[in-house]
PDB file of N, CA and C in Angstrom:
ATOM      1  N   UNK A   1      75.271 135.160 105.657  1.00  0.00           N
ATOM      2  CA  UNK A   1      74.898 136.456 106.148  1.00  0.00           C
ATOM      3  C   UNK A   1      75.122 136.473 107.658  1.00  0.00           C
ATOM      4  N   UNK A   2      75.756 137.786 108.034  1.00  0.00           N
ATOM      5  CA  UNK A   2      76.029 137.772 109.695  1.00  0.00           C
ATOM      6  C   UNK A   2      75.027 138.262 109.988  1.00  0.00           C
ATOM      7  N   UNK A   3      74.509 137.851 111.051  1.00  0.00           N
ATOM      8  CA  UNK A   3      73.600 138.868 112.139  1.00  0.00           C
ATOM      9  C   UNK A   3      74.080 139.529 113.061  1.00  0.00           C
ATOM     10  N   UNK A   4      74.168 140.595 113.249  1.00  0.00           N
ATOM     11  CA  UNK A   4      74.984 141.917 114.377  1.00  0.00           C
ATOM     12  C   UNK A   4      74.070 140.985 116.097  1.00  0.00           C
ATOM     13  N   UNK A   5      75.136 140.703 117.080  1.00  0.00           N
ATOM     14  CA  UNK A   5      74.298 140.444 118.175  1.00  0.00           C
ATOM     15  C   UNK A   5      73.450 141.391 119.182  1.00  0.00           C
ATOM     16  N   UNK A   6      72.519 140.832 119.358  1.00  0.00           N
ATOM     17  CA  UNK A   6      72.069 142.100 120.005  1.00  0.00           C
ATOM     18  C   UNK A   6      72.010 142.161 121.601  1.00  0.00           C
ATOM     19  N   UNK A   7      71.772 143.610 121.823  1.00  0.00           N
ATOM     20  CA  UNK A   7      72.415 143.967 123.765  1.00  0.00           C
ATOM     21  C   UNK A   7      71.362 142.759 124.237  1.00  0.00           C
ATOM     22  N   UNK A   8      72.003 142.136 125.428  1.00  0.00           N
ATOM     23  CA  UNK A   8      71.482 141.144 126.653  1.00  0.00           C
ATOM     24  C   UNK A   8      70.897 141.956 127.469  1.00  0.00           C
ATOM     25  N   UNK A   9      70.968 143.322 127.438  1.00  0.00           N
ATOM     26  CA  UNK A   9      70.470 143.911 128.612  1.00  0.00           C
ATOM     27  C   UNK A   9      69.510 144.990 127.739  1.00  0.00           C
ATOM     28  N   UNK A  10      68.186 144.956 128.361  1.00  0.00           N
ATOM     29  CA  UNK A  10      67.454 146.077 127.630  1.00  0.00           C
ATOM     30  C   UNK A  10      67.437 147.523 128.597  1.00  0.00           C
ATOM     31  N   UNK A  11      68.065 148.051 127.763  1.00  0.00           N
ATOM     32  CA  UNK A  11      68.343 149.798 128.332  1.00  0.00           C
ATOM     33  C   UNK A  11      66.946 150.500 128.705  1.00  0.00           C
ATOM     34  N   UNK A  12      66.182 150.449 127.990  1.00  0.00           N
ATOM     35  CA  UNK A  12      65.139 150.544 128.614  1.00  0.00           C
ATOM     36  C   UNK A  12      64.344 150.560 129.433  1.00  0.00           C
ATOM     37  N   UNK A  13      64.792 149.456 129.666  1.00  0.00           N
ATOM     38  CA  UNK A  13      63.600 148.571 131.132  1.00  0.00           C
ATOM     39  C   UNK A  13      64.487 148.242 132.055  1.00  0.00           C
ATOM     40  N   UNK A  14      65.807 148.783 132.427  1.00  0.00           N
ATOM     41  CA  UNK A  14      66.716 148.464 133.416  1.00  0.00           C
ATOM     42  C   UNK A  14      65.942 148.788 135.150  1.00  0.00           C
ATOM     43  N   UNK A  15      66.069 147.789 135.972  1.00  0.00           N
ATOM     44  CA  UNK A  15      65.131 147.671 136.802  1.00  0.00           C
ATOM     45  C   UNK A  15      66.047 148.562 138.496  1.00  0.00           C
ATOM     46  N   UNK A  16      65.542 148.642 139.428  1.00  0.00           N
ATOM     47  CA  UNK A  16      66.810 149.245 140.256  1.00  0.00           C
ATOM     48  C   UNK A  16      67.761 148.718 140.672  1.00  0.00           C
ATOM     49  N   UNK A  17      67.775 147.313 140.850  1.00  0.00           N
ATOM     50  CA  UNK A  17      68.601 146.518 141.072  1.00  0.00           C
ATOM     51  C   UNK A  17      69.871 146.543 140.081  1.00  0.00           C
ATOM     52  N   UNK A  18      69.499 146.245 138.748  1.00  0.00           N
ATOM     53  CA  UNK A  18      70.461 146.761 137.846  1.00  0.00           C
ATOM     54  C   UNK A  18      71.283 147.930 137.811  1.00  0.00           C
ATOM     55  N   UNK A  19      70.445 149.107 138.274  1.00  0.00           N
ATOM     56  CA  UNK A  19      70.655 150.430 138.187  1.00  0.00           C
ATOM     57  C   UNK A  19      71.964 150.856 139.529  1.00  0.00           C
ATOM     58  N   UNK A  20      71.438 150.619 140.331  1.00  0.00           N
ATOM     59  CA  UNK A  20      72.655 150.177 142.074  1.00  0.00           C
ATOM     60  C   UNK A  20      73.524 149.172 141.466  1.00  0.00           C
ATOM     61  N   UNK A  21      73.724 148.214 140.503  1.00  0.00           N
ATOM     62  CA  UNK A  21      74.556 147.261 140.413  1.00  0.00           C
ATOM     63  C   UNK A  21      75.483 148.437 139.358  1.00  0.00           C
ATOM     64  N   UNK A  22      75.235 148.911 138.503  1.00  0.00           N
ATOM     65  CA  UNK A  22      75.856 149.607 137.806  1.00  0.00           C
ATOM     66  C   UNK A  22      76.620 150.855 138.376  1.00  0.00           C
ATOM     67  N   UNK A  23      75.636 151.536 138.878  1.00  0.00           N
ATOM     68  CA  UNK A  23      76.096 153.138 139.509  1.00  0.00           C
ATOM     69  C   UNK A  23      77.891 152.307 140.740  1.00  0.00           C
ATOM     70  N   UNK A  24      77.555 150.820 140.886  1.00  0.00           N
ATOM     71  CA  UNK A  24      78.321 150.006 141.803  1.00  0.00           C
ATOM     72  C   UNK A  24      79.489 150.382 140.858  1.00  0.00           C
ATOM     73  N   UNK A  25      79.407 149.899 139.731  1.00  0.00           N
ATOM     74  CA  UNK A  25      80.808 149.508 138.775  1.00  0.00           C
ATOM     75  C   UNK A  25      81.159 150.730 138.502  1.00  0.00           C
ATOM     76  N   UNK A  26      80.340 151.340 138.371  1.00  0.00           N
ATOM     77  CA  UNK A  26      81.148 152.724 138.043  1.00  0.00           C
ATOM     78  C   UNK A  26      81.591 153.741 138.376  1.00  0.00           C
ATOM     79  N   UNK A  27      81.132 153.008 139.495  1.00  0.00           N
ATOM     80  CA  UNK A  27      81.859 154.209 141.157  1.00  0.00           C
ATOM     81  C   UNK A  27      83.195 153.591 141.214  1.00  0.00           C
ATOM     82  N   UNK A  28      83.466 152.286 141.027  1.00  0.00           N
ATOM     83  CA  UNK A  28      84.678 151.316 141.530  1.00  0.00           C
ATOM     84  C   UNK A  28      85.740 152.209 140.167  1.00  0.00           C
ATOM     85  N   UNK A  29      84.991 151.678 139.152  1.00  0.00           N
ATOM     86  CA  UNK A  29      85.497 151.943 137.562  1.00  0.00           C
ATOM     87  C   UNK A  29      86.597 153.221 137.492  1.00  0.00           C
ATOM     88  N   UNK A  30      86.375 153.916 138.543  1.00  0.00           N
ATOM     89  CA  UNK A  30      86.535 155.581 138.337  1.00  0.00           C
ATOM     90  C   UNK A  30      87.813 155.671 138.916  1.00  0.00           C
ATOM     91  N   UNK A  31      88.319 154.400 139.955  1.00  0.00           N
ATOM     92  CA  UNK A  31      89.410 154.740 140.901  1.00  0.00           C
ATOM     93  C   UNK A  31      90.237 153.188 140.895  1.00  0.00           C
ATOM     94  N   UNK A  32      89.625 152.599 139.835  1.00  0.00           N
ATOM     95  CA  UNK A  32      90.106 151.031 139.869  1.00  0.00           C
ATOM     96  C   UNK A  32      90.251 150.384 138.522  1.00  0.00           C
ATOM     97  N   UNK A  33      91.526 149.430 138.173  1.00  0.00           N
ATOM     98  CA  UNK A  33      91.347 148.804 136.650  1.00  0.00           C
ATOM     99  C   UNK A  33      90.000 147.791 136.709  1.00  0.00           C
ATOM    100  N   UNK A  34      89.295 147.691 135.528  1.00  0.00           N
ATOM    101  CA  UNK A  34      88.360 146.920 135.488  1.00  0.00           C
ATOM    102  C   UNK A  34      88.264 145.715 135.181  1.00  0.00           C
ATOM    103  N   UNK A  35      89.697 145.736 134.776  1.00  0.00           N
ATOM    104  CA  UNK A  35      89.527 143.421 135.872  1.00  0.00           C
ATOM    105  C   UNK A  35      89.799 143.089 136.976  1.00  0.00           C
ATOM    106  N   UNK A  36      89.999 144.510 137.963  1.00  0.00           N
ATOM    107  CA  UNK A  36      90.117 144.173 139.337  1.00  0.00           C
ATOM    108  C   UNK A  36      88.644 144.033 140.239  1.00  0.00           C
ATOM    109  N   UNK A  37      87.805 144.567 138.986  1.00  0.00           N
ATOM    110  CA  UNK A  37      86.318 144.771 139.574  1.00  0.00           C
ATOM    111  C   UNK A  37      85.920 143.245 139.633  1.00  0.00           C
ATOM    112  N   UNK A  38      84.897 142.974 140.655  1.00  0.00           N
ATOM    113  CA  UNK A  38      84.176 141.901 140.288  1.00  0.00           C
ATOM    114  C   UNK A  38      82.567 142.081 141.298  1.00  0.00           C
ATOM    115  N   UNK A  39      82.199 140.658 141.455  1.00  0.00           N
ATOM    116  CA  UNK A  39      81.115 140.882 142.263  1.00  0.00           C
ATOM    117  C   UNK A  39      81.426 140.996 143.521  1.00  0.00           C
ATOM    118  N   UNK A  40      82.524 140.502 143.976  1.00  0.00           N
ATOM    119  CA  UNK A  40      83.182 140.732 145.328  1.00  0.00           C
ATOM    120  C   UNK A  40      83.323 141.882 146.025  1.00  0.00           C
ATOM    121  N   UNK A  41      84.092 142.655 145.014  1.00  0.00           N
ATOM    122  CA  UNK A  41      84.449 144.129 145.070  1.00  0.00           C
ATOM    123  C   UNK A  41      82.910 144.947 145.239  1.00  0.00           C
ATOM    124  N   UNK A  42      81.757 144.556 144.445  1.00  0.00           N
ATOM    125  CA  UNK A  42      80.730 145.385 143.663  1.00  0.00           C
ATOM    126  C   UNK A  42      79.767 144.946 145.532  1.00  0.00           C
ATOM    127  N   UNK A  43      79.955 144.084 145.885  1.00  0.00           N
ATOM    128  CA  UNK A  43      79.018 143.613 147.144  1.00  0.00           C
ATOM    129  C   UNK A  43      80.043 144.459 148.669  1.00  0.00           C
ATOM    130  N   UNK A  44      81.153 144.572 148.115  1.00  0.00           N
ATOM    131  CA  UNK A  44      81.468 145.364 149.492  1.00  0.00           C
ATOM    132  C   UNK A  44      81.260 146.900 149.322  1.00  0.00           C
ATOM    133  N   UNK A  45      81.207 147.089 147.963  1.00  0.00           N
ATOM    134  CA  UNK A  45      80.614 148.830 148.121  1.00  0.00           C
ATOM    135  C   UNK A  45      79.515 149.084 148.569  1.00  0.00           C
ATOM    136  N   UNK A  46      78.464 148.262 147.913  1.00  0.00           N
ATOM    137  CA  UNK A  46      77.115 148.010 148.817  1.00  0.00           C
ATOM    138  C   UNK A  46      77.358 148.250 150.022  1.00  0.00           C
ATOM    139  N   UNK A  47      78.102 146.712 151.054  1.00  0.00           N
ATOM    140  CA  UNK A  47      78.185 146.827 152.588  1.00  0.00           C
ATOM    141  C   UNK A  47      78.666 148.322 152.697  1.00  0.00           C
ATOM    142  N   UNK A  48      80.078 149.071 152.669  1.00  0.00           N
ATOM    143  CA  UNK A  48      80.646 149.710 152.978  1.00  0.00           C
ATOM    144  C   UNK A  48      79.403 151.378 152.961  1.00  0.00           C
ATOM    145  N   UNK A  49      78.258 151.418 152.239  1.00  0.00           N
ATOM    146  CA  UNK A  49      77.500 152.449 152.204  1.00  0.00           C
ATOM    147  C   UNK A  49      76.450 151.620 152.981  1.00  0.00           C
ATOM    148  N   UNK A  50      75.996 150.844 153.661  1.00  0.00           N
ATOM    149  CA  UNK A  50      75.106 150.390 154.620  1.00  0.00           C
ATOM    150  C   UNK A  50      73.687 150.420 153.248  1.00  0.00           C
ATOM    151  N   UNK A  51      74.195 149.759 152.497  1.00  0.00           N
ATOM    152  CA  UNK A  51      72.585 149.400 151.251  1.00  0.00           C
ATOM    153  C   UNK A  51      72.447 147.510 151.206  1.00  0.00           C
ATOM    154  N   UNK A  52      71.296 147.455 150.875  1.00  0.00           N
ATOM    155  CA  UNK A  52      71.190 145.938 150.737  1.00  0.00           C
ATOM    156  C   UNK A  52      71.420 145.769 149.639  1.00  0.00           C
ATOM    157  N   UNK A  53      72.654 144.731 149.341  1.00  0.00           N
ATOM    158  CA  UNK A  53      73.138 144.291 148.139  1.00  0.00           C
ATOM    159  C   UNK A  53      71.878 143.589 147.427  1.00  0.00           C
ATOM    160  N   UNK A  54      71.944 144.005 146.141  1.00  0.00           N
ATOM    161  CA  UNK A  54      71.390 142.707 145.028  1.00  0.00           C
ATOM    162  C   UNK A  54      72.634 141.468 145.398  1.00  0.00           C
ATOM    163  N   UNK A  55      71.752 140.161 145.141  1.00  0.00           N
ATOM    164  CA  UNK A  55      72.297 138.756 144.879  1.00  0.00           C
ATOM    165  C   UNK A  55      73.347 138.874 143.887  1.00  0.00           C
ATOM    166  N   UNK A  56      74.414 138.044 144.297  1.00  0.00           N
ATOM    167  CA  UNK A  56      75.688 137.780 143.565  1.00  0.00           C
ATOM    168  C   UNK A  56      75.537 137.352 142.441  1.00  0.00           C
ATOM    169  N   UNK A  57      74.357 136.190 142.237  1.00  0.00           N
ATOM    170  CA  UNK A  57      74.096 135.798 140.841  1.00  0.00           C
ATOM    171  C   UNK A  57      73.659 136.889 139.981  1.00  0.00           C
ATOM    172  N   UNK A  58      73.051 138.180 140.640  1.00  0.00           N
ATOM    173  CA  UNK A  58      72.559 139.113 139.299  1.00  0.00           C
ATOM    174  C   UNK A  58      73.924 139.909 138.927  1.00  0.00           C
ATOM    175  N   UNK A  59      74.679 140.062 139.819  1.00  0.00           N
ATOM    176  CA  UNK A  59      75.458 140.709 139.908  1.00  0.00           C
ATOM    177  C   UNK A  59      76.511 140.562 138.464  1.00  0.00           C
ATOM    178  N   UNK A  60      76.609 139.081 138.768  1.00  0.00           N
ATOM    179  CA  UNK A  60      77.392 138.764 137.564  1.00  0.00           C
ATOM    180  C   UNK A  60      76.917 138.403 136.510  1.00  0.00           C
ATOM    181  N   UNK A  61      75.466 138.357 136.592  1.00  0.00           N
ATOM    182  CA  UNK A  61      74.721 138.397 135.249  1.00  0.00           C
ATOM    183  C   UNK A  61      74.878 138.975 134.748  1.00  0.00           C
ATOM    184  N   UNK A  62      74.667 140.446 134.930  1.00  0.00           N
ATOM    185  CA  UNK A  62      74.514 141.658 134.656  1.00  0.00           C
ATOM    186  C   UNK A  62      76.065 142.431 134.050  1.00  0.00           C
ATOM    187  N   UNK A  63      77.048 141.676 134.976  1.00  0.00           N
ATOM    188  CA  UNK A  63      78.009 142.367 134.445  1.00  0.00           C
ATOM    189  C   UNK A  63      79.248 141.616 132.975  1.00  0.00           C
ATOM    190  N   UNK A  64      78.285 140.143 133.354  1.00  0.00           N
ATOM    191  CA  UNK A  64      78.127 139.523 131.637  1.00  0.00           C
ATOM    192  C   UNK A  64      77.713 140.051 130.497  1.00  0.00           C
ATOM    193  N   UNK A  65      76.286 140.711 130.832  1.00  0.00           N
ATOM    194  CA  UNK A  65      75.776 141.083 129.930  1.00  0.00           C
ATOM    195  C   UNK A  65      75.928 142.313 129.384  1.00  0.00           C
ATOM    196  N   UNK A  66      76.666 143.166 130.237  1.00  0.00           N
ATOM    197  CA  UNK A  66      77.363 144.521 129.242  1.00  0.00           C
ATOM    198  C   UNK A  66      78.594 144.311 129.419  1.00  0.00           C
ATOM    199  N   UNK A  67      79.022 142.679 129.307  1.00  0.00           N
ATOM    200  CA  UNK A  67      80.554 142.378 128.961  1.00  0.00           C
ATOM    201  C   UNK A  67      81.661 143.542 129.109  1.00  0.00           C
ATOM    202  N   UNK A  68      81.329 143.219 130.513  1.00  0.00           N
ATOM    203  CA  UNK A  68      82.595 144.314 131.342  1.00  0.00           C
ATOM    204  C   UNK A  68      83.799 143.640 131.395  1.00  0.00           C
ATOM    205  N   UNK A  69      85.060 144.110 131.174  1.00  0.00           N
ATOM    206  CA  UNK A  69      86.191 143.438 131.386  1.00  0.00           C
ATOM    207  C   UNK A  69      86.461 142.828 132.967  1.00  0.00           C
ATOM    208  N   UNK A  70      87.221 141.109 132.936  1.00  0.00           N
ATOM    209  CA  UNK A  70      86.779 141.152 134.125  1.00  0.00           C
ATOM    210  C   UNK A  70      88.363 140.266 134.390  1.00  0.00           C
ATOM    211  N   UNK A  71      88.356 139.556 135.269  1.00  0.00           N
ATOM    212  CA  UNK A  71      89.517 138.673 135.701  1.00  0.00           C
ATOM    213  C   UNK A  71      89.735 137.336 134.729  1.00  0.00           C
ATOM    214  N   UNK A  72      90.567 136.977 134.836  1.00  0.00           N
ATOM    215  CA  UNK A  72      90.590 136.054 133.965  1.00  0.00           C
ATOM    216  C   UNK A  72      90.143 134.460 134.977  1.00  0.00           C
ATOM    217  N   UNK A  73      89.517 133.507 134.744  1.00  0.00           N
ATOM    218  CA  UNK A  73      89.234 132.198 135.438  1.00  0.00           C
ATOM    219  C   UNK A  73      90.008 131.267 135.413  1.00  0.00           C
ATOM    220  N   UNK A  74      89.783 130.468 136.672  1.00  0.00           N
ATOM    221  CA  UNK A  74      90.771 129.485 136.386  1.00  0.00           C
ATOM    222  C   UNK A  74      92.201 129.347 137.334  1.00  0.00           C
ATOM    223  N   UNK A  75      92.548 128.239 137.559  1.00  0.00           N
ATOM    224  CA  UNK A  75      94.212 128.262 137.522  1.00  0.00           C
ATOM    225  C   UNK A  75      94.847 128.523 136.840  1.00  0.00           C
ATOM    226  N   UNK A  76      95.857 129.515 137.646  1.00  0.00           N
ATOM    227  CA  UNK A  76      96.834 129.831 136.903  1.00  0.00           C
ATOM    228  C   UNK A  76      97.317 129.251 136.170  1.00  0.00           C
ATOM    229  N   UNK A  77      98.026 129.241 134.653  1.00  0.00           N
ATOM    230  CA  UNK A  77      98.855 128.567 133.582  1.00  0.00           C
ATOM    231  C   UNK A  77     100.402 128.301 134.406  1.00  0.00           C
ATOM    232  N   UNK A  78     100.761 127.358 134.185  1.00  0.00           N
ATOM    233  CA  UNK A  78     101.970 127.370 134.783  1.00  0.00           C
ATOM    234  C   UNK A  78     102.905 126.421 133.618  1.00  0.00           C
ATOM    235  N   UNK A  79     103.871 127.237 133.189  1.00  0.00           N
ATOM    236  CA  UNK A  79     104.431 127.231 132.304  1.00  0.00           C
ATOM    237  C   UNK A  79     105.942 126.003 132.537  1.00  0.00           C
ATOM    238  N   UNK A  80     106.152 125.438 133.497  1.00  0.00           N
ATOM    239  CA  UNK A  80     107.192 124.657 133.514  1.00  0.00           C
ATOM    240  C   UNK A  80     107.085 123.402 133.904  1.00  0.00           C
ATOM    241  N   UNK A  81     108.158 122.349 134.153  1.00  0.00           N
ATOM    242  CA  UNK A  81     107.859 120.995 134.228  1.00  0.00           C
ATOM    243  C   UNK A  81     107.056 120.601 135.281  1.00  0.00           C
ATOM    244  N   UNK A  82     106.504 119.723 134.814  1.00  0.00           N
ATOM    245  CA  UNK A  82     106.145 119.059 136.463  1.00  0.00           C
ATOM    246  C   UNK A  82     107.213 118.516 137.615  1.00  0.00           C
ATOM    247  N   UNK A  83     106.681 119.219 138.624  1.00  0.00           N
ATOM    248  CA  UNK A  83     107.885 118.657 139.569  1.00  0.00           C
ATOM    249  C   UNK A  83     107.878 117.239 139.855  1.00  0.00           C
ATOM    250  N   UNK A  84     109.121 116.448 139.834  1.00  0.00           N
ATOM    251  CA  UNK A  84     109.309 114.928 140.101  1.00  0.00           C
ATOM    252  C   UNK A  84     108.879 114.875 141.637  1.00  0.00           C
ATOM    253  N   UNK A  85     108.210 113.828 141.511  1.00  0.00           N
ATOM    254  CA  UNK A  85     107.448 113.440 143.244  1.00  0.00           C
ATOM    255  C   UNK A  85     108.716 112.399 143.941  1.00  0.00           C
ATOM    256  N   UNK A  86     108.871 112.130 145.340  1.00  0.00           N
ATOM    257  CA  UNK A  86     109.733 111.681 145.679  1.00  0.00           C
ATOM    258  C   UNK A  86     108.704 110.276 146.784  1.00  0.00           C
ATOM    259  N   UNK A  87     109.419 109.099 146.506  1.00  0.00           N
ATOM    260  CA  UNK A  87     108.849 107.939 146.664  1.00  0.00           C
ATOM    261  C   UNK A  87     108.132 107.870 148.564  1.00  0.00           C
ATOM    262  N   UNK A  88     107.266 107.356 148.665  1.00  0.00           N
ATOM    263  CA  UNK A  88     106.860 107.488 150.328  1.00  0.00           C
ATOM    264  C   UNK A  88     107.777 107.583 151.098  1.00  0.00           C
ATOM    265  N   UNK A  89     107.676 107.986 152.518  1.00  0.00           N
ATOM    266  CA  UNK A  89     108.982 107.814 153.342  1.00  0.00           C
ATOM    267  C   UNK A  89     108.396 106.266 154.123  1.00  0.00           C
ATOM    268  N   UNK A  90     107.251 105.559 154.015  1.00  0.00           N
ATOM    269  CA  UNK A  90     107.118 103.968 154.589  1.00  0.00           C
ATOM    270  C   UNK A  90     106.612 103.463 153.148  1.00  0.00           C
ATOM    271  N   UNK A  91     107.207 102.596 152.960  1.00  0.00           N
ATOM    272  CA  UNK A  91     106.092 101.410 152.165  1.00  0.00           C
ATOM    273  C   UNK A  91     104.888 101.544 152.730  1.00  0.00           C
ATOM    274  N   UNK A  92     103.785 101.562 151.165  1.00  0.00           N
ATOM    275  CA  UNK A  92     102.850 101.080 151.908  1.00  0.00           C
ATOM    276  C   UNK A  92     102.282  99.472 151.395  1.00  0.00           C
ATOM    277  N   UNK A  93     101.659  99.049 152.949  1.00  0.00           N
ATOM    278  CA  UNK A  93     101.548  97.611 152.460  1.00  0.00           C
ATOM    279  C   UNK A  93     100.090  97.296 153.113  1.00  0.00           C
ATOM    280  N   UNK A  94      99.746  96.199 152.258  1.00  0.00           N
ATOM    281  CA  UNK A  94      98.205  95.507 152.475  1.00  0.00           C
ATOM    282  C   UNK A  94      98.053  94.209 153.911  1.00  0.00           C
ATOM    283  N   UNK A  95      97.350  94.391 154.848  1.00  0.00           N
ATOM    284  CA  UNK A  95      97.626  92.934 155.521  1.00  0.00           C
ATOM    285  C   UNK A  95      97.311  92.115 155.094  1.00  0.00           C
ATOM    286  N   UNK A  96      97.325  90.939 154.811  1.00  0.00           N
ATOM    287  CA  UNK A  96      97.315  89.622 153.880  1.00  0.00           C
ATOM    288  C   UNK A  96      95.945  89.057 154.735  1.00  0.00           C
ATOM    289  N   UNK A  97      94.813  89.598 154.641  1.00  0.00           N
ATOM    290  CA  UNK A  97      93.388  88.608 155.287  1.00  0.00           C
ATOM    291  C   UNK A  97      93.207  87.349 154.813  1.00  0.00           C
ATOM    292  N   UNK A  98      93.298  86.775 155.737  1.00  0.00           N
ATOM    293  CA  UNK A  98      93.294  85.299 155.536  1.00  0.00           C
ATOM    294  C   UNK A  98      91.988  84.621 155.579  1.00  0.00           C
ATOM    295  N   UNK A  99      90.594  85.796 156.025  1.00  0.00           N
ATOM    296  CA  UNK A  99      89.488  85.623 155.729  1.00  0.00           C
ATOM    297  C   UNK A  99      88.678  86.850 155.626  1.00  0.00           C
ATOM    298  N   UNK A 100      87.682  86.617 154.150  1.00  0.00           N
ATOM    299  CA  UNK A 100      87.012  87.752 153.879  1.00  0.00           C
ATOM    300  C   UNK A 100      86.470  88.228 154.695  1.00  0.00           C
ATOM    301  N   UNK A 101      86.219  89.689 154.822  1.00  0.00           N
ATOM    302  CA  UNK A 101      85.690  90.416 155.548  1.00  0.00           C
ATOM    303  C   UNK A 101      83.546  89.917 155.517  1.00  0.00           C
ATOM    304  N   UNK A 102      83.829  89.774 157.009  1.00  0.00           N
ATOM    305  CA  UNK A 102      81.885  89.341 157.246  1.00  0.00           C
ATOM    306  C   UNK A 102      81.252  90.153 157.074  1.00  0.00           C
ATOM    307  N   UNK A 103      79.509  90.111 156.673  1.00  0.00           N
ATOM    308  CA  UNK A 103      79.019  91.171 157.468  1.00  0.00           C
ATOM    309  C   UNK A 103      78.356  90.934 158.998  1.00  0.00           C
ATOM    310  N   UNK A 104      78.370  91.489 160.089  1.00  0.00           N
ATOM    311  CA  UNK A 104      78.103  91.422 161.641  1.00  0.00           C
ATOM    312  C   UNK A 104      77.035  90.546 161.703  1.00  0.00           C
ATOM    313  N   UNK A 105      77.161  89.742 162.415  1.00  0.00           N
ATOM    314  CA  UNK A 105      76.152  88.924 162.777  1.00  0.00           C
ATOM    315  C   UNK A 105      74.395  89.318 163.024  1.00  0.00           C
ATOM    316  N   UNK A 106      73.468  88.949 162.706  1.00  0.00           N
ATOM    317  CA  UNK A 106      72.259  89.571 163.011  1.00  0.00           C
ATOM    318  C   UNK A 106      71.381  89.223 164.133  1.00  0.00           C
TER     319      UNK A 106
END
């Protein structure tokens, strides 16, 4: 038997912080693709209207939790060979100690 998952975010009880984090995305949403959005983007609309941002961590909590389309993570895939490395331009070499290293006298 499946269980349907249920919302991470309760609609209900959305607090203001949430509420400014959202009205954020969907001001961006309106004039921007939404994997260009992120918390980056969502914290300079804040600055740019002179408001005190919510924390970056809610930011992207939040925009986890109504699984907004977002960027993809990671390094890039890179699809071709590895490039061949080309040998030092000096040898490198060890000096041959002819006595172990001390520790300083006390």
């Amino acid at each position: 038997m499946s269980h349907k998952k249920s919302a991470a975010i309760d609609w209900n009880h959305v607090t203001d912080n949430q509420a400014a984090i959202l009205e954020a995305y969907f001001s961006l949403y309106q004039t921007r693709e939404p994997t260009t959005i992120g918390s980056g983007e969502i914290l300079r609309w804040f600055r740019e209207r002179d408001r005190n941002p919510p924390s970056e961590a809610l930011i992207r909590t939040l925009l986890a939790d109504i699984e907004a389309p977002r960027r993809g993570g990671g390094r890039p895939a890179h699809h071709t060979e590895p490039v061949e490395t080309l040998p030092p331009l000096l040898p490198v070499g060890r000096r041959n100690l002819a006595h172990p290293r001390r520790s300083p006298p006390r």
